[in-house]
C-alpha atoms as a PDB file:
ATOM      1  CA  UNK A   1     -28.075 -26.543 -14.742  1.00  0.00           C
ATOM      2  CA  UNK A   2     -27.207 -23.229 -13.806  1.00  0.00           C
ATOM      3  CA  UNK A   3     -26.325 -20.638 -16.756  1.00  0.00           C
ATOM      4  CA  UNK A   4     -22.626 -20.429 -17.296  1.00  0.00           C
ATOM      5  CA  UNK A   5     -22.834 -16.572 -18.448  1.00  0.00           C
ATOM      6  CA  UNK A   6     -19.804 -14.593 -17.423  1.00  0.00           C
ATOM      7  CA  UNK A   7     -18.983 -11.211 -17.052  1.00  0.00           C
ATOM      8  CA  UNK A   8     -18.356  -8.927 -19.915  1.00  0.00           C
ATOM      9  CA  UNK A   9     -18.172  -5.703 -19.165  1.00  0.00           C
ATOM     10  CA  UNK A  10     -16.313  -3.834 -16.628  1.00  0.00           C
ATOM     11  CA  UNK A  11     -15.082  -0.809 -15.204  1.00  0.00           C
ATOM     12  CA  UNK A  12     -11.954   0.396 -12.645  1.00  0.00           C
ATOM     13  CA  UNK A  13     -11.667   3.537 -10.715  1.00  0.00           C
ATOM     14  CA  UNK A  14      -7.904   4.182  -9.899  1.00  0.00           C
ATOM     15  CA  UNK A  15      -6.417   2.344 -13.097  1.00  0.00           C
ATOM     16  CA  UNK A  16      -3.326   4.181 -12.712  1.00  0.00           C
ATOM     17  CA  UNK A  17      -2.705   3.343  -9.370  1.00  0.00           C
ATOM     18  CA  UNK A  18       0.160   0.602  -8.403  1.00  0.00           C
ATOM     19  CA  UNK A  19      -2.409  -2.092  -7.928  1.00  0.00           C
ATOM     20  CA  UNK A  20      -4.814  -0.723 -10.497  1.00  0.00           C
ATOM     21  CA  UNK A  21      -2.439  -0.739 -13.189  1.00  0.00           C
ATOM     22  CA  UNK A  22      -1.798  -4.301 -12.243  1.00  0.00           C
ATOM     23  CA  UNK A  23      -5.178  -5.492 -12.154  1.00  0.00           C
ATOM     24  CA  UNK A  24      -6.376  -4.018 -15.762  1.00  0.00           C
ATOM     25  CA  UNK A  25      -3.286  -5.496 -17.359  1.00  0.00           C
ATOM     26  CA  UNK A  26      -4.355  -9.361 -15.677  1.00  0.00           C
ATOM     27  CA  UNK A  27      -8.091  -8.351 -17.240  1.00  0.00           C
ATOM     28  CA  UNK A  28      -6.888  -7.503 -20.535  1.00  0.00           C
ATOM     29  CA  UNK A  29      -4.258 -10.565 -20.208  1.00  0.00           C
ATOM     30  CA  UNK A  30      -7.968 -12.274 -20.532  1.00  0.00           C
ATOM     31  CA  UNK A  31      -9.021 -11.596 -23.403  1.00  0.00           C
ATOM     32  CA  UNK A  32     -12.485 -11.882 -21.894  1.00  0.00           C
ATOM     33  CA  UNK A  33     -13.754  -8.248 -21.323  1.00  0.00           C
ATOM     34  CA  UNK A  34     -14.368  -4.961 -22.443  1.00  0.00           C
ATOM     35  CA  UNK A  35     -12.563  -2.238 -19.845  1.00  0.00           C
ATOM     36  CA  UNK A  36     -13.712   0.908 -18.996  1.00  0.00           C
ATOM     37  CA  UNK A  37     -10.771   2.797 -17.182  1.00  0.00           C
ATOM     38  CA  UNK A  38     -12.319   5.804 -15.038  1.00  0.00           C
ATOM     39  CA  UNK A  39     -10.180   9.378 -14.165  1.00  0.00           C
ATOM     40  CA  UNK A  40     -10.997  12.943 -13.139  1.00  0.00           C
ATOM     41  CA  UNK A  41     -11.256  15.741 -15.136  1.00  0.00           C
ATOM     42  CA  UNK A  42      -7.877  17.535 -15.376  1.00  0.00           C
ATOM     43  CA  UNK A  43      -5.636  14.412 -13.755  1.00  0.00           C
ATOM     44  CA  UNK A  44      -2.414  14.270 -15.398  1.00  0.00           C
ATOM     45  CA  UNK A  45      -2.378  10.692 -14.906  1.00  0.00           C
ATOM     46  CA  UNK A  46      -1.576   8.607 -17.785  1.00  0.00           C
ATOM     47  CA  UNK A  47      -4.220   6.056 -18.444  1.00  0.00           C
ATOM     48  CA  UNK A  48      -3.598   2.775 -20.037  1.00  0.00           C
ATOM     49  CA  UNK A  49      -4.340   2.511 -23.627  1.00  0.00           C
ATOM     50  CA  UNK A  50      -5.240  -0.858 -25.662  1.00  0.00           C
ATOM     51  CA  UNK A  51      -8.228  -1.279 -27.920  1.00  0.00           C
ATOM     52  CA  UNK A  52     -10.221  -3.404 -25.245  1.00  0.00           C
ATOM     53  CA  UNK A  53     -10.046  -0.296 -22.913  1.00  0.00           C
ATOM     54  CA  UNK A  54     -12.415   3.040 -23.060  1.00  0.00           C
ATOM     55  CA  UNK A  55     -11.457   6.345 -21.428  1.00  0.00           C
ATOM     56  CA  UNK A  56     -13.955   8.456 -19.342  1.00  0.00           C
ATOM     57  CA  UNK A  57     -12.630  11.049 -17.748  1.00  0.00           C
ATOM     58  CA  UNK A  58     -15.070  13.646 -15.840  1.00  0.00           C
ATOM     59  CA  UNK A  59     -16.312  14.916 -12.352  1.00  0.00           C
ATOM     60  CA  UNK A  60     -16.686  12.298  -9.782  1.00  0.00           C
ATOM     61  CA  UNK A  61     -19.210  14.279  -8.125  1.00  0.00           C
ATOM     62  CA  UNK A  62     -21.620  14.621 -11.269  1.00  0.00           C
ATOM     63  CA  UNK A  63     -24.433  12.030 -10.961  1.00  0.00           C
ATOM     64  CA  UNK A  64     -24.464  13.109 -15.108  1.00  0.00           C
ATOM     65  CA  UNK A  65     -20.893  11.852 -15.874  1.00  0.00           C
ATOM     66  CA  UNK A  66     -21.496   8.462 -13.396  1.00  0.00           C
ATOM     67  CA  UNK A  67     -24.435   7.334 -14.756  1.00  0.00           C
ATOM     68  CA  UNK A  68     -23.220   8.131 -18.493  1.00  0.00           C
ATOM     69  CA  UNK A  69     -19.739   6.123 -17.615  1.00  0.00           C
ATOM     70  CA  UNK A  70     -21.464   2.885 -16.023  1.00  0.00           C
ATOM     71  CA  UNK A  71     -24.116   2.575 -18.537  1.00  0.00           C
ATOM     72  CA  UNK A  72     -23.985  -1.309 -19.905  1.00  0.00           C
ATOM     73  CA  UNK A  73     -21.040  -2.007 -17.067  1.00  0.00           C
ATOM     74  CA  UNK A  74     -21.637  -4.840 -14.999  1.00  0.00           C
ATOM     75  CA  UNK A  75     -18.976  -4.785 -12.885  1.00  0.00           C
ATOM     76  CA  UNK A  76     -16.856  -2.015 -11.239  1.00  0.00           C
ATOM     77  CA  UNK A  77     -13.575  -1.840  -9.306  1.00  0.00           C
ATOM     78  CA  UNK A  78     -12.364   0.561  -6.934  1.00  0.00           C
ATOM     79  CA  UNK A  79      -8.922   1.006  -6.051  1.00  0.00           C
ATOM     80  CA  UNK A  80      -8.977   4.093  -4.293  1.00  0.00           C
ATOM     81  CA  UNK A  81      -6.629   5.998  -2.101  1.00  0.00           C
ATOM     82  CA  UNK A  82      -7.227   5.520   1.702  1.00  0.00           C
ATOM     83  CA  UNK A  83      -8.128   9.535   2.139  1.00  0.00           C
ATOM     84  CA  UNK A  84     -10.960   9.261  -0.684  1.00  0.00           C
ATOM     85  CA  UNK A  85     -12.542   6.045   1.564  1.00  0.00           C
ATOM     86  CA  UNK A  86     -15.640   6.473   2.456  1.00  0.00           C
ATOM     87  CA  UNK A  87     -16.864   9.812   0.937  1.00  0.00           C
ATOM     88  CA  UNK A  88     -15.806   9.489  -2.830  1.00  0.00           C
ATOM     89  CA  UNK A  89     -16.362   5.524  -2.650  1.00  0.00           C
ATOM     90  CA  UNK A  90     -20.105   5.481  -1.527  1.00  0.00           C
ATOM     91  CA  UNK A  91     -20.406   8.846  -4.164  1.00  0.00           C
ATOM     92  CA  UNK A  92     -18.939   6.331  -6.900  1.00  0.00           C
ATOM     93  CA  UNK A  93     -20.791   3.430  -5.736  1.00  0.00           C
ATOM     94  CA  UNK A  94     -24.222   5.581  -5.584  1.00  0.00           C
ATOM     95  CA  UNK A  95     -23.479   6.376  -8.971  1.00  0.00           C
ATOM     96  CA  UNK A  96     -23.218   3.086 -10.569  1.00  0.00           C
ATOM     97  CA  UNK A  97     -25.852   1.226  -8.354  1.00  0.00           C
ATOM     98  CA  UNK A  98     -28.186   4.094 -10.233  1.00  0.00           C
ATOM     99  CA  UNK A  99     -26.438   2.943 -13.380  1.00  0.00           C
ATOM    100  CA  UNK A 100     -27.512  -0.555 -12.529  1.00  0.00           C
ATOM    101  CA  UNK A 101     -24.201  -2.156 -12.308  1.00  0.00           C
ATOM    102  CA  UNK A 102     -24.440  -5.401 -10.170  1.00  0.00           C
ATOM    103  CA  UNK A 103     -21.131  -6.348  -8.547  1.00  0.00           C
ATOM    104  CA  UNK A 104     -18.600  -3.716  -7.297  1.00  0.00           C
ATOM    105  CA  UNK A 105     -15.270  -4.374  -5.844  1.00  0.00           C
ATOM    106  CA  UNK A 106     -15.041  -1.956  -2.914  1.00  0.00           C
ATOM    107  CA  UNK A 107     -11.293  -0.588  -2.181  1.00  0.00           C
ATOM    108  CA  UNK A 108     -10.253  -3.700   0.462  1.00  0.00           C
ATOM    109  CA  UNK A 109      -7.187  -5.121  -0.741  1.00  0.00           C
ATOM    110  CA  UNK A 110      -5.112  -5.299   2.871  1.00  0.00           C
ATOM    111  CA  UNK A 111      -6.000  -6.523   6.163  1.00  0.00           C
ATOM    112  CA  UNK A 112      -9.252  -8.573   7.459  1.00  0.00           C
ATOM    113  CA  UNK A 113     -12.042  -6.386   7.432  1.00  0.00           C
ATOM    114  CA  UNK A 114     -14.611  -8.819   8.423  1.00  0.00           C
ATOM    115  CA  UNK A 115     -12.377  -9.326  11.460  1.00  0.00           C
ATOM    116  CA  UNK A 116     -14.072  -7.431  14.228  1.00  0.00           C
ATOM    117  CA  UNK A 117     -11.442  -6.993  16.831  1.00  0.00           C
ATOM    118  CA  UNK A 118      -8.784  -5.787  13.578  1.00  0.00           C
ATOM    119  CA  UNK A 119     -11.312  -3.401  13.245  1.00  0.00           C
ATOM    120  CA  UNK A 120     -11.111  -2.190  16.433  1.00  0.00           C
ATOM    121  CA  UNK A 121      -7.361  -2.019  16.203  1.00  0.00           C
ATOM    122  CA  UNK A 122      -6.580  -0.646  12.833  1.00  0.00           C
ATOM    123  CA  UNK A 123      -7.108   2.829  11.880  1.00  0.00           C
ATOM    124  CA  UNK A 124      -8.295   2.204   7.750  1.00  0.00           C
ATOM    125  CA  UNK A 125     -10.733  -0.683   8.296  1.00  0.00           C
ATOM    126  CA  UNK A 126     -13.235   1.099   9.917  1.00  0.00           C
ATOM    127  CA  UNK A 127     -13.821   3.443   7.000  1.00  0.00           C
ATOM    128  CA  UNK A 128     -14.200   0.440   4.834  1.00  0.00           C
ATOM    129  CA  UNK A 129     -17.407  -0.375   6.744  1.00  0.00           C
ATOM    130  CA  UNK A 130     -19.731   2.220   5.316  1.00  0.00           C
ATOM    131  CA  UNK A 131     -18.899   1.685   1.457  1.00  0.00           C
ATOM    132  CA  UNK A 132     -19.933  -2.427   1.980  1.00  0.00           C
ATOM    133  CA  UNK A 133     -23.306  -1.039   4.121  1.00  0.00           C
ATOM    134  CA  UNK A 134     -23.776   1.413   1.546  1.00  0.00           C
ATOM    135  CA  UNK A 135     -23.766  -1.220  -1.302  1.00  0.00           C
ATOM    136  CA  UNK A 136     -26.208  -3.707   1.030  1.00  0.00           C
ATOM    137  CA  UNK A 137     -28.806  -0.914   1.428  1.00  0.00           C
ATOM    138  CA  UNK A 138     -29.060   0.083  -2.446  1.00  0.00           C
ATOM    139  CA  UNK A 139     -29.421  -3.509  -2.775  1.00  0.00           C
ATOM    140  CA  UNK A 140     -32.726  -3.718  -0.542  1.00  0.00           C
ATOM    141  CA  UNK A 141     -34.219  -1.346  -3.640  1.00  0.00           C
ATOM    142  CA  UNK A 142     -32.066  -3.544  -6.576  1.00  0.00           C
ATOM    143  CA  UNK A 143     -31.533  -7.324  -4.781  1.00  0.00           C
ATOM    144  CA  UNK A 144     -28.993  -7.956  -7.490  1.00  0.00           C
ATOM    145  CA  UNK A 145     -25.976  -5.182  -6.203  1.00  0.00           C
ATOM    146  CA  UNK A 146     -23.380  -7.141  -4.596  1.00  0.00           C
ATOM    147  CA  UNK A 147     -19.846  -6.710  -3.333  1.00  0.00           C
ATOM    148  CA  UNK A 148     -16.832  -8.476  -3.518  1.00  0.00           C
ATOM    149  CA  UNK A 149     -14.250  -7.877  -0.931  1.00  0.00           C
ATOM    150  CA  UNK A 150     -10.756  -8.743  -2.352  1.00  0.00           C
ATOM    151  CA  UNK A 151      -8.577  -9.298   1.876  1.00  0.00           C
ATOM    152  CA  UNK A 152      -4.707 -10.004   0.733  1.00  0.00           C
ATOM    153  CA  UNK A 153      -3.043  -8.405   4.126  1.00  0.00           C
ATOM    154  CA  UNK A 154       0.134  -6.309   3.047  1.00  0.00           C
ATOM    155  CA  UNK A 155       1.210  -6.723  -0.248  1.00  0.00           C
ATOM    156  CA  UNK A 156       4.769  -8.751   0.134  1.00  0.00           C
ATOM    157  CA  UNK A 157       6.694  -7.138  -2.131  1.00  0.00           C
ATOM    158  CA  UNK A 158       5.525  -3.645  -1.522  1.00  0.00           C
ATOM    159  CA  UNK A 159       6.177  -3.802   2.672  1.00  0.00           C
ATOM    160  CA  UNK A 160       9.628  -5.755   1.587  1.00  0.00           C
ATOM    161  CA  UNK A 161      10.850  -2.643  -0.250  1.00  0.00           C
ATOM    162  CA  UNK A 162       9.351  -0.604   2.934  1.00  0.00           C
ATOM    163  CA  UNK A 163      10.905  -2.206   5.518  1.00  0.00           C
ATOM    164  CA  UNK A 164       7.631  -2.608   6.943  1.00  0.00           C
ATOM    165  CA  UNK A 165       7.970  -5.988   8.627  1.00  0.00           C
ATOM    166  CA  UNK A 166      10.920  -4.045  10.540  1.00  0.00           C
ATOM    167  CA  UNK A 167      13.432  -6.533   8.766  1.00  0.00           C
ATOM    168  CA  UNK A 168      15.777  -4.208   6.685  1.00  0.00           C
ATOM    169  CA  UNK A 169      18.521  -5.982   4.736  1.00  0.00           C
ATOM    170  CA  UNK A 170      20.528  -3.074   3.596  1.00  0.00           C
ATOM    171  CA  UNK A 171      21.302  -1.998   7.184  1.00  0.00           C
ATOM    172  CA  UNK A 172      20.932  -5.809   8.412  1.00  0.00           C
ATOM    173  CA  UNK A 173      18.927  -4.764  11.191  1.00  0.00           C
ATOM    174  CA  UNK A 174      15.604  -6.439  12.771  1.00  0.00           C
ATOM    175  CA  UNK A 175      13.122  -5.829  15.031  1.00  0.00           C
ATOM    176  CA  UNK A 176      11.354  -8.832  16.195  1.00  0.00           C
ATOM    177  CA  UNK A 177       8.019  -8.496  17.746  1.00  0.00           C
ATOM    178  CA  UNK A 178       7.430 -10.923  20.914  1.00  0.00           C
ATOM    179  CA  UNK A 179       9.857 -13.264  19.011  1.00  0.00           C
ATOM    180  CA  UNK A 180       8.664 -12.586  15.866  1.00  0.00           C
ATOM    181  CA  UNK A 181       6.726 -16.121  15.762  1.00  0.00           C
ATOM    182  CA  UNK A 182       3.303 -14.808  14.841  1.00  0.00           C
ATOM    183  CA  UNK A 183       2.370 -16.343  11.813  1.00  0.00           C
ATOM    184  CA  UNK A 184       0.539 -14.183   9.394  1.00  0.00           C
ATOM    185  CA  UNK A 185      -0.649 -13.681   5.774  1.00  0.00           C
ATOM    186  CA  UNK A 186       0.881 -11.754   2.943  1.00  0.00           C
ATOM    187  CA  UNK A 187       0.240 -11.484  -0.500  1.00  0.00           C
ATOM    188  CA  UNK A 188       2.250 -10.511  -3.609  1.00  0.00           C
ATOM    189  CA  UNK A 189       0.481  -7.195  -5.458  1.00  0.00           C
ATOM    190  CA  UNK A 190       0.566  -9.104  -8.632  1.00  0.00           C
ATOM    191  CA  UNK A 191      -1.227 -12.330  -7.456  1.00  0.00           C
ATOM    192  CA  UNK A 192      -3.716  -9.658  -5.768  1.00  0.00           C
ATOM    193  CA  UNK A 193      -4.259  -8.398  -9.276  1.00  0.00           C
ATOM    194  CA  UNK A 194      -4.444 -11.745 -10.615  1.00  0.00           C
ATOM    195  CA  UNK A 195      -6.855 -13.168  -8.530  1.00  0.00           C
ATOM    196  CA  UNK A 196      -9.449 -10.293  -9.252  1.00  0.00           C
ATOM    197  CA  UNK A 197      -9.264 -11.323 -13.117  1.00  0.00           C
ATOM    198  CA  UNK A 198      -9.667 -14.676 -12.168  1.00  0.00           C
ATOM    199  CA  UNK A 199     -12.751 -14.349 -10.075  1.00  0.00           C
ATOM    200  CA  UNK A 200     -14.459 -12.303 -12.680  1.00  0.00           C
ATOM    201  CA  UNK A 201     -13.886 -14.935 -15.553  1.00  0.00           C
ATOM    202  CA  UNK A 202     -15.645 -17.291 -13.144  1.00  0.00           C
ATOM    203  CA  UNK A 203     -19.224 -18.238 -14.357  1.00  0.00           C
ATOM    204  CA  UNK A 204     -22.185 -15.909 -12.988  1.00  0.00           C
ATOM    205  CA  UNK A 205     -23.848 -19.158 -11.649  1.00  0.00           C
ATOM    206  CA  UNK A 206     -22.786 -22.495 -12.061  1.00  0.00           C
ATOM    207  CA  UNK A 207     -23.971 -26.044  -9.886  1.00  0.00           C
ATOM    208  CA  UNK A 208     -20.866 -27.916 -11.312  1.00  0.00           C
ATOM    209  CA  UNK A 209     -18.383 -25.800  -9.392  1.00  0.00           C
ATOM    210  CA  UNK A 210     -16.905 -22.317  -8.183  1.00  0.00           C
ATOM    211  CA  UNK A 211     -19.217 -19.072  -9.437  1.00  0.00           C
ATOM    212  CA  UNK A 212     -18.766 -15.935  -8.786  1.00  0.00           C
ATOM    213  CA  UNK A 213     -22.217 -15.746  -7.204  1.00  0.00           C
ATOM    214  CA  UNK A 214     -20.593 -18.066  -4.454  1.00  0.00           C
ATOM    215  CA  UNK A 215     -18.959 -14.607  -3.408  1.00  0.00           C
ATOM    216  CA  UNK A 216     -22.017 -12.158  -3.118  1.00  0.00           C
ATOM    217  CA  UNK A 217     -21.397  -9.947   0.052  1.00  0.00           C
ATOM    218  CA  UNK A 218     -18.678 -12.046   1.065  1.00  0.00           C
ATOM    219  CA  UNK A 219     -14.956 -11.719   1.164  1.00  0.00           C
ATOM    220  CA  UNK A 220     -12.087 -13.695  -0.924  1.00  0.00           C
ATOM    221  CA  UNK A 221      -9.522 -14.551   0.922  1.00  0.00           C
ATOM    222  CA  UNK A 222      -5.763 -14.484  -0.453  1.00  0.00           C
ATOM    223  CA  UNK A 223      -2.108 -15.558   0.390  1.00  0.00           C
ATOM    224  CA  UNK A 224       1.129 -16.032  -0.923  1.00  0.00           C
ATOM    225  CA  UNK A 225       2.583 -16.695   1.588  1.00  0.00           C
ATOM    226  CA  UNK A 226       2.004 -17.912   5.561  1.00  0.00           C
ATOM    227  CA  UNK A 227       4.985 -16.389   7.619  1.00  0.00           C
ATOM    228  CA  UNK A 228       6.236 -15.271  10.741  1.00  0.00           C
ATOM    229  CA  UNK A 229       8.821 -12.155  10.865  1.00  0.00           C
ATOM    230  CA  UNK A 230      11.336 -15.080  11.985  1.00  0.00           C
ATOM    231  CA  UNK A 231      10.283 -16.882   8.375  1.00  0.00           C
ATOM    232  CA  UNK A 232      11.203 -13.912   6.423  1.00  0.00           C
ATOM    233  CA  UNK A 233      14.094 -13.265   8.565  1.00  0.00           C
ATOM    234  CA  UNK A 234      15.470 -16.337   8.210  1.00  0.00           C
ATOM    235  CA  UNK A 235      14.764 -16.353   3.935  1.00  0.00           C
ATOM    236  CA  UNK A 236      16.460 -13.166   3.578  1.00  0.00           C
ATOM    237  CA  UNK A 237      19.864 -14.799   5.506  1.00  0.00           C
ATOM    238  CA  UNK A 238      19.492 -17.494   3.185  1.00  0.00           C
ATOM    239  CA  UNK A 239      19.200 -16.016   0.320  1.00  0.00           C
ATOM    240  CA  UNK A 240      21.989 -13.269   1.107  1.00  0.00           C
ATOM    241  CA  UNK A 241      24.183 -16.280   3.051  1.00  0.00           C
ATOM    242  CA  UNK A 242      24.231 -14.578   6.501  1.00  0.00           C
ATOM    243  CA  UNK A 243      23.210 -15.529   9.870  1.00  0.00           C
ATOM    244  CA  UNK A 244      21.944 -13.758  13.507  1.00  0.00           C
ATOM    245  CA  UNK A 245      25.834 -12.538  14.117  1.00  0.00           C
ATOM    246  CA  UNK A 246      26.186 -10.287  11.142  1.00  0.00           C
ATOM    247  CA  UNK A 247      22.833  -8.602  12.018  1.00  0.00           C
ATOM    248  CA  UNK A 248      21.830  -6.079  14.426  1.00  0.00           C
ATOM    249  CA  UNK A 249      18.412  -7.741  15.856  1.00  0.00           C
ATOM    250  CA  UNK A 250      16.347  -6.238  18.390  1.00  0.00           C
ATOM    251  CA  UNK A 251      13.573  -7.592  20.107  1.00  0.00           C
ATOM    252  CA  UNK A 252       9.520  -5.480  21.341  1.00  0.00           C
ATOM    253  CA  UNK A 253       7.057  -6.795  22.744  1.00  0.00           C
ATOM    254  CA  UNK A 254       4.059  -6.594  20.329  1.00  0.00           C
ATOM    255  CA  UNK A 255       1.421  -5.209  22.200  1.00  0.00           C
ATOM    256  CA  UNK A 256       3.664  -2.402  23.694  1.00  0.00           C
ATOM    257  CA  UNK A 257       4.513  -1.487  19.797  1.00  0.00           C
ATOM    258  CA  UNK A 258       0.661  -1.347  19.353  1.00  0.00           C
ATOM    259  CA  UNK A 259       0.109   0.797  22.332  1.00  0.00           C
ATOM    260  CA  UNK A 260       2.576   3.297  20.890  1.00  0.00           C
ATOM    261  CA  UNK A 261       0.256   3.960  17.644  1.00  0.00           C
ATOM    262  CA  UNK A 262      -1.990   5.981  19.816  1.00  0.00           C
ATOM    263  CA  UNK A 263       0.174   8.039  20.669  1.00  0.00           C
ATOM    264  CA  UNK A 264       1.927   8.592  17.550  1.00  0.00           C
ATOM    265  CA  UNK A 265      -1.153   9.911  15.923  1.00  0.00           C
ATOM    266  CA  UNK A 266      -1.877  12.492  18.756  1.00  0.00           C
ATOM    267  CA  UNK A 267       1.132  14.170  17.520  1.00  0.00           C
ATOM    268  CA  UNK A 268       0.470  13.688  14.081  1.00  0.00           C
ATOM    269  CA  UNK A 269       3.134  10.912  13.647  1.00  0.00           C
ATOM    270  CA  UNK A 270       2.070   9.251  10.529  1.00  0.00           C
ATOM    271  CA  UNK A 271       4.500   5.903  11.641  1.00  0.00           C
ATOM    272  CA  UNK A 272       1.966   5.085  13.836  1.00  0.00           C
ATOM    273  CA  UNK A 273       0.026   3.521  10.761  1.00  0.00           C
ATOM    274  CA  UNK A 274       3.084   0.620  11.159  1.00  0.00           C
ATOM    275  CA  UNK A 275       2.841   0.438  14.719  1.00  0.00           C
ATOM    276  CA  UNK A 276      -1.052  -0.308  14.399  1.00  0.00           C
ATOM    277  CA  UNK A 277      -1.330  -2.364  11.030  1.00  0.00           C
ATOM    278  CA  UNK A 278       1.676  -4.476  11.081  1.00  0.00           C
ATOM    279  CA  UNK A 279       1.434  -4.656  14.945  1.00  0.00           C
ATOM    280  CA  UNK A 280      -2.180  -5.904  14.783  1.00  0.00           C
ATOM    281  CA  UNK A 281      -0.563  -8.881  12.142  1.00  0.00           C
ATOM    282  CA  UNK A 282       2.093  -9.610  14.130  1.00  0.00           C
ATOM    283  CA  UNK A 283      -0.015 -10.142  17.483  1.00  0.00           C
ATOM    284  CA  UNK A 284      -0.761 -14.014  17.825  1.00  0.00           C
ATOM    285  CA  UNK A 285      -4.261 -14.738  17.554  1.00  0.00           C
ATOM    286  CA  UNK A 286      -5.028 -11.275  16.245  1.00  0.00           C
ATOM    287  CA  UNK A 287      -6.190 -12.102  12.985  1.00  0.00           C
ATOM    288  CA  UNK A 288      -3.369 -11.775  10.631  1.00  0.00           C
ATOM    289  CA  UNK A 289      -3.059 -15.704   9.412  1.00  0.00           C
ATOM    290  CA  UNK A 290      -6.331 -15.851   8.321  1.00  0.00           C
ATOM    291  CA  UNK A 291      -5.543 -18.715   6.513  1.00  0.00           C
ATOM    292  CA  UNK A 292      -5.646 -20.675   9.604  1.00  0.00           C
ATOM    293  CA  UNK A 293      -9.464 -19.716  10.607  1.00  0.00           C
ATOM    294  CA  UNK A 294     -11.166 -18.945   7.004  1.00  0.00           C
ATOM    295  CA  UNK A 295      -9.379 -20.674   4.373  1.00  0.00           C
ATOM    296  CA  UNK A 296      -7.707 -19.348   1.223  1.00  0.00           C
ATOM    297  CA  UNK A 297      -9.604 -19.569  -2.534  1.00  0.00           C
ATOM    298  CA  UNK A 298      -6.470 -19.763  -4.146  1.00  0.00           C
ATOM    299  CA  UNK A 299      -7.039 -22.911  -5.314  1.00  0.00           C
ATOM    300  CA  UNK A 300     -10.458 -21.832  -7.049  1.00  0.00           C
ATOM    301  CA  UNK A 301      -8.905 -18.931  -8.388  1.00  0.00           C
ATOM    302  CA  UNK A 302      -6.053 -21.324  -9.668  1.00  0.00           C
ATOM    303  CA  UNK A 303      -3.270 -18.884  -7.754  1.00  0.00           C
ATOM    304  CA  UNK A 304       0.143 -19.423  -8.389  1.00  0.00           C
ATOM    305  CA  UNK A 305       2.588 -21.564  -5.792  1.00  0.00           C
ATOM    306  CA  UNK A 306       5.056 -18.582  -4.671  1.00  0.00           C
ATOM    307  CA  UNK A 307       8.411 -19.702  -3.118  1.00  0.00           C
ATOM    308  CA  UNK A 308       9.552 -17.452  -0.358  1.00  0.00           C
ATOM    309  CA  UNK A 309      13.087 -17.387  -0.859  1.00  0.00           C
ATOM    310  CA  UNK A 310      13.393 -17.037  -4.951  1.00  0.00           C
ATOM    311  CA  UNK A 311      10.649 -14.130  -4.335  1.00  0.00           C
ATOM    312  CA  UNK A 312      13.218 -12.884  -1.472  1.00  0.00           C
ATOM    313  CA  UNK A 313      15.990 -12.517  -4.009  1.00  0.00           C
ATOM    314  CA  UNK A 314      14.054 -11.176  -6.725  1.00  0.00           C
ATOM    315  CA  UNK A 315      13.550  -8.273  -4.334  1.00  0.00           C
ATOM    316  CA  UNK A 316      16.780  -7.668  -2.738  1.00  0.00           C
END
């Protein structure tokens, strides 16, 4: 029988950060490992502080202060801003590859990066493509290096608050793209959290069931929920007791909201990040409910059941 040794020792880049906040408090919720949170020199941010946690704060770009801060780590998680992907990632990930760390968590968290033709759409998963090559090559030198990419699609709560599935209760207005049918994946930022400190307490190796060796160089796949804009719509008039006639709802047709993005950015029209990340979701067959072709491991990972309309009110 495989050894059931587990992870002990890890370390997160961007523990300040709304989903790296989230993800140290589900690893110290554990009980199960020793944290190393990771800042720059001279950030003001406010780091967490609990006696399983250690503080390193220092120069990114000093092969000195990486190797010193991933000594004895065996895991490390990025959660880093979209403008510091790829440079400062493969930097950080040089840095503890040299240190001999073995699994790092490269900054996915959002939409399907294995999916080729999202890829193609999107404007962010293309840069996460060189951080996940980066980590393979080391690994041709140290065979043990492996990444785990965590793919969650928007966070639910976080585009709710947004208005980023172009459903906005306050004003009761709604665009609906091509019907707004599409069925896609979403995930709540907590339950993204929580299913990164579940996947580390899973055994190294193990032949009686899930390990997190299962996951070498592959990505997890996770879901609260499977909905359409229509679903959502249709939860937030439940939950508020309204119907189609006391809303304003509009109606695009998806790929022509894609198209736009292109545009947008030519001018230097930030929006066009919605019109070419949500768009790409909301485009049947696209690659947003990945649920459908790949599966979900939130059974492994023993995710919680989320119900769409009590999370609905919670956030209205």
């Amino acid at each position: 029988m495989a050894s059931l040794t587990t992870i002990k020792t890890i370390a997160i880049v961007g523990a300040t950060g709304n989903l790296g906040r989230l993800i140290t408090n589900a690893l110290l919720s554990t009980n199960k490992f020793a944290i190393t949170a990771i800042s720059r020199s001279g950030s003001e941010s406010t780091l967490p502080t609990d006696p399983s946690i250690t503080i390193k704060r220092g120069d990114y770009s000093s092969p000195e202060f990486l190797a010193d801060t991933f000594a004895g780590i065996e895991a490390v998680i990025l959660c880093l801003h979209h403008n510091s992907i790829p440079d400062l990632e493969i930097k950080l990930i040089d840095g503890a590859a040299a240190a001999g760390v073995k699994w790092i968590f490269p900054t996915e968290f959002g939409h399907d990066s294995g999916n080729k033709e999202l890829t193609r759409v999107g404007i962010v998963n293309s840069k996460k493509l060189g951080p996940r090559k980066r980590i393979e090559e080391l690994a041709e030198k140290n065979p043990d290096l492996k990444w785990i990419g965590i793919i969650n699609n928007p966070w639910f709560d976080f585009a709710m608050k947004r208005n980023m599935f172009l459903i906005d209760p306050k004003r009761r207005t709604a665009s609906l793209l091509s019907g707004g049918t599409a069925k896609f994946n979403t995930t709540m930022i907590s339950t993204t959290a929580l299913s990164i400190a579940r996947l580390l307490s899973l055994p190294i190796a193990s032949d009686e069931g899930a390990a997190l060796s299962d996951y070498g160089n592959k990505f997890v796949y996770i879901s609260s929920f499977r909905v359409s804009q229509r679903d959502i719509l249709d939860s937030v008039q439940r939950v508020t007791g309204t119907s189609d006639a006391d809303w304003t709802i509009t109606h695009t047709d998806v790929q022509a909201f894609i198209d736009e993005g292109p545009a947008k950015l030519a001018k230097g029209d930030m929006t066009a990040v919605l019109n070419l990340l949500f768009g790409s979701l909301a485009k049947e067959g696209l690659g947003g409910d990945y649920e459908s072709t790949k599966g979900l491991s939130n059974a492994i990972l023993k995710l919680p059941e989320e119900n769409l309309d009590e999370t609905v009110k919670a956030l209205l």
